[in-house]
N, C-alpha and C. Protein backbone atom coordinates (compact mmCIF):
# COMPACT_ATOMS: atom_id res chain seq x y z
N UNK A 1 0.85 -1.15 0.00
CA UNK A 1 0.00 0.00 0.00
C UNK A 1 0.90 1.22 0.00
N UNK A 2 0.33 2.32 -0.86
CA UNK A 2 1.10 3.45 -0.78
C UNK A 2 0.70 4.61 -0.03
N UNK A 3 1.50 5.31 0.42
CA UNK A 3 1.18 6.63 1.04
C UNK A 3 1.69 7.88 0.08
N UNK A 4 0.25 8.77 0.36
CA UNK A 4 0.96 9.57 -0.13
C UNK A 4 1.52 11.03 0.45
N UNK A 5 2.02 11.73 0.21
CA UNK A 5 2.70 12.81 0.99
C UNK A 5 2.93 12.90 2.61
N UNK A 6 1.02 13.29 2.42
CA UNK A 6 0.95 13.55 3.98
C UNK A 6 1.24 12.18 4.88
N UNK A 7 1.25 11.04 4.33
CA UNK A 7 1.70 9.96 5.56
C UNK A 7 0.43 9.10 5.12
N UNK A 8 -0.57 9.30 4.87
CA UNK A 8 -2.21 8.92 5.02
C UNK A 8 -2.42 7.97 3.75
N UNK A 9 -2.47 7.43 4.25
CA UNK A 9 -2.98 6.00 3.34
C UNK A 9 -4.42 6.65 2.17
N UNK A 10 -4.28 6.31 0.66
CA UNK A 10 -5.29 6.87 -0.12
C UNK A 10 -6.75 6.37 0.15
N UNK A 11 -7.60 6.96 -0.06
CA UNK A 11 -8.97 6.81 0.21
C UNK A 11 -9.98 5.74 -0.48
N UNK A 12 -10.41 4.70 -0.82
CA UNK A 12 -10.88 3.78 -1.70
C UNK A 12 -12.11 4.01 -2.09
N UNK A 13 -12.60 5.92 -2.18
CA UNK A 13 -13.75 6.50 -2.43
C UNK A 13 -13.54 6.45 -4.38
N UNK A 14 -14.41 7.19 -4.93
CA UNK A 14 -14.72 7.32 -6.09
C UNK A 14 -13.94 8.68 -6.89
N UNK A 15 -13.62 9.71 -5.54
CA UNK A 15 -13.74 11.21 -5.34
C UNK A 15 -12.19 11.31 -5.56
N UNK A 16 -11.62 11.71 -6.14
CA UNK A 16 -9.96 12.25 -5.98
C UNK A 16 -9.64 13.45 -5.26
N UNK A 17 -8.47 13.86 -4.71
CA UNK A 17 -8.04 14.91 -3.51
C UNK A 17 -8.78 16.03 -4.37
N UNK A 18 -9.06 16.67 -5.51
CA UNK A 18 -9.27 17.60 -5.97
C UNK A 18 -10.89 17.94 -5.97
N UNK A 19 -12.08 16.79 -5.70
CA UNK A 19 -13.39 16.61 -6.11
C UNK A 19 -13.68 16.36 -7.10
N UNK A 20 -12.86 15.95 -7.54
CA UNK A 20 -12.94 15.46 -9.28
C UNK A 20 -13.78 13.75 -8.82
N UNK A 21 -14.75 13.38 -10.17
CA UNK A 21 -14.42 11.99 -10.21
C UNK A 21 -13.66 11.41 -10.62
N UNK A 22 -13.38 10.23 -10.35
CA UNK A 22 -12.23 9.49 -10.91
C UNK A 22 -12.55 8.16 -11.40
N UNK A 23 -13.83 7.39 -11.09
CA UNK A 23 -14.33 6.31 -11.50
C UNK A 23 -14.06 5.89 -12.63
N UNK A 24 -13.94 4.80 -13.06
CA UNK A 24 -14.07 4.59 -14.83
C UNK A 24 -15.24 5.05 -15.39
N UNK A 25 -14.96 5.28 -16.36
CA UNK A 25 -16.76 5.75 -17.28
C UNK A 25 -17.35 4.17 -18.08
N UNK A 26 -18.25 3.80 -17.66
CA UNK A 26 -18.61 2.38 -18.53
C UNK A 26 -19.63 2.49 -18.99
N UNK A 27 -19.63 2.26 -20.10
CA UNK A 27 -20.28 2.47 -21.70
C UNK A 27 -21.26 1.59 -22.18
N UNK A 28 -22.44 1.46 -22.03
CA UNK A 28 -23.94 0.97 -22.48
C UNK A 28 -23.52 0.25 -23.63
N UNK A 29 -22.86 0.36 -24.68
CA UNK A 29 -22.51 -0.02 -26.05
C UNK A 29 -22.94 0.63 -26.64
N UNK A 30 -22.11 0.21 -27.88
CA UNK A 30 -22.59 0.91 -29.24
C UNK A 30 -24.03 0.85 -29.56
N UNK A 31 -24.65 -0.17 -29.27
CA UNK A 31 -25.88 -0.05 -29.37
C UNK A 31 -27.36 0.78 -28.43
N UNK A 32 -26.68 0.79 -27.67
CA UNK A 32 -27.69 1.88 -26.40
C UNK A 32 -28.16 2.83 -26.73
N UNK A 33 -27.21 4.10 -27.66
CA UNK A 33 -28.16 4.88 -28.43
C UNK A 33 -28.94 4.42 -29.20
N UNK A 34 -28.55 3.62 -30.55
CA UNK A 34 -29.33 3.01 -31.30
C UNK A 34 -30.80 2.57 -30.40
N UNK A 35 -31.14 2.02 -29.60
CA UNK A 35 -32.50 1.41 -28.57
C UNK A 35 -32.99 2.57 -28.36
N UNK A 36 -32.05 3.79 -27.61
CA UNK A 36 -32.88 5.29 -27.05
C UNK A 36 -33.78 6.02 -28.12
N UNK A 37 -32.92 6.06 -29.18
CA UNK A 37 -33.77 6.54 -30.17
C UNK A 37 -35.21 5.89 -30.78
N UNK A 38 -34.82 4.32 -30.41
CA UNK A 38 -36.07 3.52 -31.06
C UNK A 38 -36.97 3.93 -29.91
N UNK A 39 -36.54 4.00 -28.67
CA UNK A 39 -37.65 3.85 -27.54
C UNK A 39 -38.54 5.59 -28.09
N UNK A 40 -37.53 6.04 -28.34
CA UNK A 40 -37.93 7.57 -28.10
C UNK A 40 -38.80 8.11 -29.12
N UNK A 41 -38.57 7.19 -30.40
CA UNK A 41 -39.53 7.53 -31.71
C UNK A 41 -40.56 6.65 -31.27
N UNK A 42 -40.80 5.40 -30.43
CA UNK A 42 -41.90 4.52 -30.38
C UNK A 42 -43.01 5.77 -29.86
N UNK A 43 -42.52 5.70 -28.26
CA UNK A 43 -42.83 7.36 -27.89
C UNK A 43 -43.60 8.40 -28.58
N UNK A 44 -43.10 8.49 -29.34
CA UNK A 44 -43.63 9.73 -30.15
C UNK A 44 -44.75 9.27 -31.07
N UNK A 45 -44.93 8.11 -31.71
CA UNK A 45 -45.42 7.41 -32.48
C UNK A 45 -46.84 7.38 -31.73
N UNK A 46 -46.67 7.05 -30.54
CA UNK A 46 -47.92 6.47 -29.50
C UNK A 46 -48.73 7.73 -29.30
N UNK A 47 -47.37 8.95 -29.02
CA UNK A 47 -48.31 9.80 -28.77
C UNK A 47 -49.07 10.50 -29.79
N UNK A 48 -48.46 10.67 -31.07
CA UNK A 48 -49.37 10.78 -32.32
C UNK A 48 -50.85 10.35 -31.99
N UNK A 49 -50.37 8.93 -32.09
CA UNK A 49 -51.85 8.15 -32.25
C UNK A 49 -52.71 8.28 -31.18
N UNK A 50 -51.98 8.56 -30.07
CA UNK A 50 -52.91 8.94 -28.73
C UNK A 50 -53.99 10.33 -29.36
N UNK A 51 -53.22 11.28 -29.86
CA UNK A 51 -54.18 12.57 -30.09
C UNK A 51 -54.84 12.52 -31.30
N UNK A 52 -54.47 11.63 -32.20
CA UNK A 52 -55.41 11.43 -33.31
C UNK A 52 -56.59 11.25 -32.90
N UNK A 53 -56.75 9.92 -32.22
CA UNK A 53 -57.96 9.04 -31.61
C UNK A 53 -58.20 10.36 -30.55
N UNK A 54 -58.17 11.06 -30.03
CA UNK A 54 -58.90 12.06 -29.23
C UNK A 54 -59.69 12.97 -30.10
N UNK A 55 -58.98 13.32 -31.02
CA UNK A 55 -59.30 14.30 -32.12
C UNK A 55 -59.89 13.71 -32.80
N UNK A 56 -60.19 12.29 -33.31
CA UNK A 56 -61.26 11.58 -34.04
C UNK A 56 -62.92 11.35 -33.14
N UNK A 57 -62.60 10.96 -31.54
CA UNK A 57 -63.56 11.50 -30.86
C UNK A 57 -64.26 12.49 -31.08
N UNK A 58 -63.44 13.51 -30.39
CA UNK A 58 -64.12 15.09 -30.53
C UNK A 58 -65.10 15.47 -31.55
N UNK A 59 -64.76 15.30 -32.74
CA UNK A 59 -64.85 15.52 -34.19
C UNK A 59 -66.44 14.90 -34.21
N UNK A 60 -66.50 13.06 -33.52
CA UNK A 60 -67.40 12.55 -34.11
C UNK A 60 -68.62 12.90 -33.04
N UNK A 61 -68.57 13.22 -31.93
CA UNK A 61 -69.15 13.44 -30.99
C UNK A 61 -69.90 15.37 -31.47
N UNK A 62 -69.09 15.93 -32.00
CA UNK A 62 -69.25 17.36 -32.24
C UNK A 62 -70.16 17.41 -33.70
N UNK A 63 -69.73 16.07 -34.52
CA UNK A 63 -70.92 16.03 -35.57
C UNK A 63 -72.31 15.26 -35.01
N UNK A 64 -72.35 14.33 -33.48
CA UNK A 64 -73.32 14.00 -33.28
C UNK A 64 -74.52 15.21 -32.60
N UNK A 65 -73.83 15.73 -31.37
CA UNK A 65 -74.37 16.60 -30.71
C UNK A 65 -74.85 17.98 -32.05
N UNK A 66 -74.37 18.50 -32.93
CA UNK A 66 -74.39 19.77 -33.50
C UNK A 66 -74.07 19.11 -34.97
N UNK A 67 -75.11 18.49 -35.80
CA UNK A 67 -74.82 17.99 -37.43
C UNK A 67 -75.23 18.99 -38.14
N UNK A 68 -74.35 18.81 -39.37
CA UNK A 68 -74.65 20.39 -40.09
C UNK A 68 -75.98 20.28 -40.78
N UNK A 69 -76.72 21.17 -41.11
CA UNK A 69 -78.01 21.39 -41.48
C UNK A 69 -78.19 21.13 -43.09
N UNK A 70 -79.00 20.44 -43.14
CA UNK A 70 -79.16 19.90 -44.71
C UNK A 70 -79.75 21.63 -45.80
N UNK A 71 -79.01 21.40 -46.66
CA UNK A 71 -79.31 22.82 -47.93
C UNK A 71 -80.64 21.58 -48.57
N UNK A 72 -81.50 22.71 -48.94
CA UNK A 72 -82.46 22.49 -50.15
C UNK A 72 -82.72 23.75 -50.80
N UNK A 73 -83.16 23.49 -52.29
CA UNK A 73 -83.58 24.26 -52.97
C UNK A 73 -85.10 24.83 -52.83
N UNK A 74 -84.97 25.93 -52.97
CA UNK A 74 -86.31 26.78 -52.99
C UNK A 74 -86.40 28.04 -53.45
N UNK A 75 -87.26 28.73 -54.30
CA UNK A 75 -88.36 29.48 -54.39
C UNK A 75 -88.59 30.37 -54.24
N UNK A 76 -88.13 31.56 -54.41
CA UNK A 76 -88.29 32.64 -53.67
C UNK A 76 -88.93 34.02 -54.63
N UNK A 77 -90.27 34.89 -53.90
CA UNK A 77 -90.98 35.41 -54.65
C UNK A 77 -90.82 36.81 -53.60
N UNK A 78 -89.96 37.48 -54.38
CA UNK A 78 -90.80 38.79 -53.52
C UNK A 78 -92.07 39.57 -53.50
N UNK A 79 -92.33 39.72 -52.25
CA UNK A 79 -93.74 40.12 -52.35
C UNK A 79 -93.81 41.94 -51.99
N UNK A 80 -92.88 42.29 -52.09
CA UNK A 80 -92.48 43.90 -51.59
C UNK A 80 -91.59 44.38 -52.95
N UNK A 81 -91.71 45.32 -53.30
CA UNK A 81 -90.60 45.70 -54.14
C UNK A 81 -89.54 46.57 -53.82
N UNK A 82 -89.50 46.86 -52.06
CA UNK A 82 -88.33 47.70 -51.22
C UNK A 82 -87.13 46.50 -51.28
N UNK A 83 -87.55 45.51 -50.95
CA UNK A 83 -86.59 44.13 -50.56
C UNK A 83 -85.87 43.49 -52.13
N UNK A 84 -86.55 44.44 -53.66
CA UNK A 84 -85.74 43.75 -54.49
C UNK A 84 -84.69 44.91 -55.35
N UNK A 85 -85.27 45.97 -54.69
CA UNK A 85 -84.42 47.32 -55.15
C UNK A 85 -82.98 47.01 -54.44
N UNK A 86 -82.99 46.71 -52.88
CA UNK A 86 -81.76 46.75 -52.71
C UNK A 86 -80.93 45.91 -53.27
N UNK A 87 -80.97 45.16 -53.89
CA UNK A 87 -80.23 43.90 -54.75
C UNK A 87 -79.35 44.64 -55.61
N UNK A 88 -78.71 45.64 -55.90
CA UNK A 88 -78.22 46.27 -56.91
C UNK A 88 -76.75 45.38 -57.47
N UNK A 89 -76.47 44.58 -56.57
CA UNK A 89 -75.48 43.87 -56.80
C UNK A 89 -75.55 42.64 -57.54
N UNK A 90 -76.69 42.07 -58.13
CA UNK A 90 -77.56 41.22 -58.90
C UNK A 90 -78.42 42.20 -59.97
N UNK A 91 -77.93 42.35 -60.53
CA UNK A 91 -78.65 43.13 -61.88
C UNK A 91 -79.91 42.23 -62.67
N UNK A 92 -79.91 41.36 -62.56
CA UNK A 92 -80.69 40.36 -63.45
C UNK A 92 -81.23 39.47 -62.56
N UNK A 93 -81.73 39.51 -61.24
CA UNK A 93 -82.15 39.05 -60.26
C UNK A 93 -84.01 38.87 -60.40
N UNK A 94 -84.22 38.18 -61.25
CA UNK A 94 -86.17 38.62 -61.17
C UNK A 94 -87.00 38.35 -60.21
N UNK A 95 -87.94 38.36 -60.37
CA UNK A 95 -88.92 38.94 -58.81
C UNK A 95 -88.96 37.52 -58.41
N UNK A 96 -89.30 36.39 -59.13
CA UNK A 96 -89.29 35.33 -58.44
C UNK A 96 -88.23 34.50 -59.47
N UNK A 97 -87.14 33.82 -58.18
CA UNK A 97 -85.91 33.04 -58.58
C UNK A 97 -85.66 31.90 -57.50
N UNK A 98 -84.46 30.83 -58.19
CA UNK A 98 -84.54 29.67 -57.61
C UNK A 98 -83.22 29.91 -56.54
N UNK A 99 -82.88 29.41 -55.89
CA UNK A 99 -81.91 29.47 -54.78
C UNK A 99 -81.77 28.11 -53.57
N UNK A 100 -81.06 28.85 -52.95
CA UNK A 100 -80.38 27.15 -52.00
C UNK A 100 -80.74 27.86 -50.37
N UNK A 101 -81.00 27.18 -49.66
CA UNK A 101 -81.08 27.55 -48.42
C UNK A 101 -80.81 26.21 -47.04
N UNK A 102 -80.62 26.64 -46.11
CA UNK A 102 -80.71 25.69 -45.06
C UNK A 102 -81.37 25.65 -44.35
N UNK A 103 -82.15 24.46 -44.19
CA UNK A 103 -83.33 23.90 -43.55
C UNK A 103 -83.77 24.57 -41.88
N UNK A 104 -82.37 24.33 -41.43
CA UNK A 104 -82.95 25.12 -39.93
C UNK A 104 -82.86 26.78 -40.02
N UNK A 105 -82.37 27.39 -41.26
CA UNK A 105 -83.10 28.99 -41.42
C UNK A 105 -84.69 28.86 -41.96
N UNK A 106 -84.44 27.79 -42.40
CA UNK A 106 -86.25 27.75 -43.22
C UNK A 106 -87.47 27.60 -42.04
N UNK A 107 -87.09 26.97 -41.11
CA UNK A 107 -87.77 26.76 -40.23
C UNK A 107 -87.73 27.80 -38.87
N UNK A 108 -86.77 28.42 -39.07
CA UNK A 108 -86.62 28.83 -38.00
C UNK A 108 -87.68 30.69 -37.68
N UNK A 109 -87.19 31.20 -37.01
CA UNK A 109 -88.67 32.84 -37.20
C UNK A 109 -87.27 33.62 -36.87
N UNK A 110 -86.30 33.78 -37.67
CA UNK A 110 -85.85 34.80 -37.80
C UNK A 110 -86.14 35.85 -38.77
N UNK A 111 -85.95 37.25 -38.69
CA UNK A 111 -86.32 38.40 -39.30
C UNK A 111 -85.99 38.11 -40.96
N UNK A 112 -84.28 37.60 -41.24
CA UNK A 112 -83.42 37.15 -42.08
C UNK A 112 -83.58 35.43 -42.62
N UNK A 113 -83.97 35.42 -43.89
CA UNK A 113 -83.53 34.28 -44.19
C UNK A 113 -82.32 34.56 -45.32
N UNK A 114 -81.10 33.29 -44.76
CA UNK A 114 -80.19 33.48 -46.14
C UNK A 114 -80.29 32.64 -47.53
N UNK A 115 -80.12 32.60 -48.22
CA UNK A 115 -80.58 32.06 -49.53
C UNK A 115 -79.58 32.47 -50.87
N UNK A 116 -79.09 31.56 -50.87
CA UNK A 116 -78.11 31.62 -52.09
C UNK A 116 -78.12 31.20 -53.55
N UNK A 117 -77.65 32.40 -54.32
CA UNK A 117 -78.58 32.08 -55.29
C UNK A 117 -76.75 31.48 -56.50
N UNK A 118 -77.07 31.35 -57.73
CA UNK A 118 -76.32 31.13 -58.76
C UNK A 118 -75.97 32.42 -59.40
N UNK A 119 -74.32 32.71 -60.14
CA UNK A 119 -74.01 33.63 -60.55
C UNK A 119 -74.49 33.74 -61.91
N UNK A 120 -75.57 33.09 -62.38
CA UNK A 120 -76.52 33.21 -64.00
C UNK A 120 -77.71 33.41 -63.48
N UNK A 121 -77.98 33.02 -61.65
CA UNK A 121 -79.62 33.74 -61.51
C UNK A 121 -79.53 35.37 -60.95
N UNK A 122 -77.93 35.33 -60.57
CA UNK A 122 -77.49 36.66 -60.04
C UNK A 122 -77.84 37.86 -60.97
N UNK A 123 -77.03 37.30 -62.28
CA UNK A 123 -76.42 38.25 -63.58
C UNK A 123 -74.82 38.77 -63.05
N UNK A 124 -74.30 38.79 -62.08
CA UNK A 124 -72.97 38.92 -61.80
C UNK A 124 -72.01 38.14 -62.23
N UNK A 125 -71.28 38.37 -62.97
CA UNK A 125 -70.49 37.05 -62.84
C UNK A 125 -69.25 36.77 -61.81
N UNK A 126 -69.22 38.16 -61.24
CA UNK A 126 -68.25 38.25 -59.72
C UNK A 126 -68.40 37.22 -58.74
N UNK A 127 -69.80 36.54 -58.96
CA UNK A 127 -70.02 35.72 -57.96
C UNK A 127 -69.85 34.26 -58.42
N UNK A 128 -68.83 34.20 -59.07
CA UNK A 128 -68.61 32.38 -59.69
C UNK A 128 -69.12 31.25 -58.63
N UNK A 129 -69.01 31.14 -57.55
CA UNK A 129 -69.74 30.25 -57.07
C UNK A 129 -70.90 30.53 -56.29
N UNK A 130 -71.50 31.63 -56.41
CA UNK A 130 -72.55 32.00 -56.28
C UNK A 130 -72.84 33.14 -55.23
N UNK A 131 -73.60 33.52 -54.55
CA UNK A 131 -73.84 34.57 -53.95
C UNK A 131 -74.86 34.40 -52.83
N UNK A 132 -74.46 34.83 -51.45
CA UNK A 132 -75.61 34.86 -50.73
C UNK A 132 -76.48 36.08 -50.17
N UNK A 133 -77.80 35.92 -50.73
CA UNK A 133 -78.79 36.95 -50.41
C UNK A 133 -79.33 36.97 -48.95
N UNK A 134 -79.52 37.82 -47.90
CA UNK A 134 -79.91 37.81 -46.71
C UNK A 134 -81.29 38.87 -46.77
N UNK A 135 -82.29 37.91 -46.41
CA UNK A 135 -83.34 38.67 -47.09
C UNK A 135 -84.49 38.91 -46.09
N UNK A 136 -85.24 39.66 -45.94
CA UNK A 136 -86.19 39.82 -44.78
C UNK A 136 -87.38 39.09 -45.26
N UNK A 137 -87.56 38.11 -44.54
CA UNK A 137 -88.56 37.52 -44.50
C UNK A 137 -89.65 37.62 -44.58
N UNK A 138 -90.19 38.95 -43.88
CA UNK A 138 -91.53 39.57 -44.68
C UNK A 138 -91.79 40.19 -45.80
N UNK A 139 -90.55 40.51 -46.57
CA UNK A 139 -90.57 40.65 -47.53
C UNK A 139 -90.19 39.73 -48.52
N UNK A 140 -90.14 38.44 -48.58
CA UNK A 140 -90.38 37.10 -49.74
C UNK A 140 -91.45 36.06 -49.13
N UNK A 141 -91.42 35.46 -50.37
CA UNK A 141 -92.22 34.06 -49.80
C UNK A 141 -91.61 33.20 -50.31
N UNK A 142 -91.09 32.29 -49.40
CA UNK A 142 -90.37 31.03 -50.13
C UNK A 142 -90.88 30.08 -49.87
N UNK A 143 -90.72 29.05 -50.98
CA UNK A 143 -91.33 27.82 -50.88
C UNK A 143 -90.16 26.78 -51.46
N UNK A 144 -90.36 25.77 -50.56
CA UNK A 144 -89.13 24.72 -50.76
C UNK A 144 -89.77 23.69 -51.70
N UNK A 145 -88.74 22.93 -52.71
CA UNK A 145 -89.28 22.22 -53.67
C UNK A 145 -89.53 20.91 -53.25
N UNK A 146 -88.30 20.62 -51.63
CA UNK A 146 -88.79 19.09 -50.92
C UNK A 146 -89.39 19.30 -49.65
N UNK A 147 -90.71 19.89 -49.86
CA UNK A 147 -91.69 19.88 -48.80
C UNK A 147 -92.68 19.98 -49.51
């Protein structure tokens, strides 16, 4: 056994006189990263699929509770001629024209029904996929073609 300086036999700790470690460093292998990364993409993989399937929930539960409202075609006659003057943005709009609407505005007693019409029943052609009219209800009469 050796001494060193001070007389004192060395210490059989881990720790060297300085606080350094001194231990050997021993090494997982070459392969240990290779596994961390697999563990770590599995990981990630799971959790993907964890929030998909939440987000496929949500989604189907949010179309059960609140489903979107079926469009039908209908009919529409004005019966005022204040409600077809303001149309100036439809030049070729005639007093009675065909249009699209949704069932729970059709039913419903608001002031406004919306009703969308075609950019050849418009006369615009600004409106390529068509145009929606918001129209006061006491001033048209609409009639739906599936009722």
């Amino acid at each position: 056994m050796t001494h060193d300086s001070t007389g004192n036999a060395p210490s059989q700790d881990a720790v060297g006189g300085n606080g350094a470690d001194t231990a050997p460093f021993v090494s997982a292998g070459p392969g240990a990263s290779r596994t961390a990364r697999r563990g770590i993409r599995f990981l990630t993989v799971l959790a993907a699929l964890f929030v998909a399937a939440v987000l496929a929930v949500a989604i189907m539960i949010g179309l059960t509770l609140f489903p979107p409202s079926a469009s039908q075609t209908v009919w529409v006659q004005f019966s005022e001629l204040e409600g077809r003057v303001q149309l100036g943005y439809c030049p070729s709009l005639a007093g009675t024209f065909e249009g699209t609407a949704f069932t729970g505005d059709l039913d419903g007693s608001s002031d406004i029904v919306p009703v969308k019409v075609s950019a050849d029943e418009c006369g615009n052609a600004r409106f390529a996929d068509g145009v929606w009219l918001y129209l006061h209800r006491a001033s048209v009469t609409i009639a739906s073609t599936a009722r």
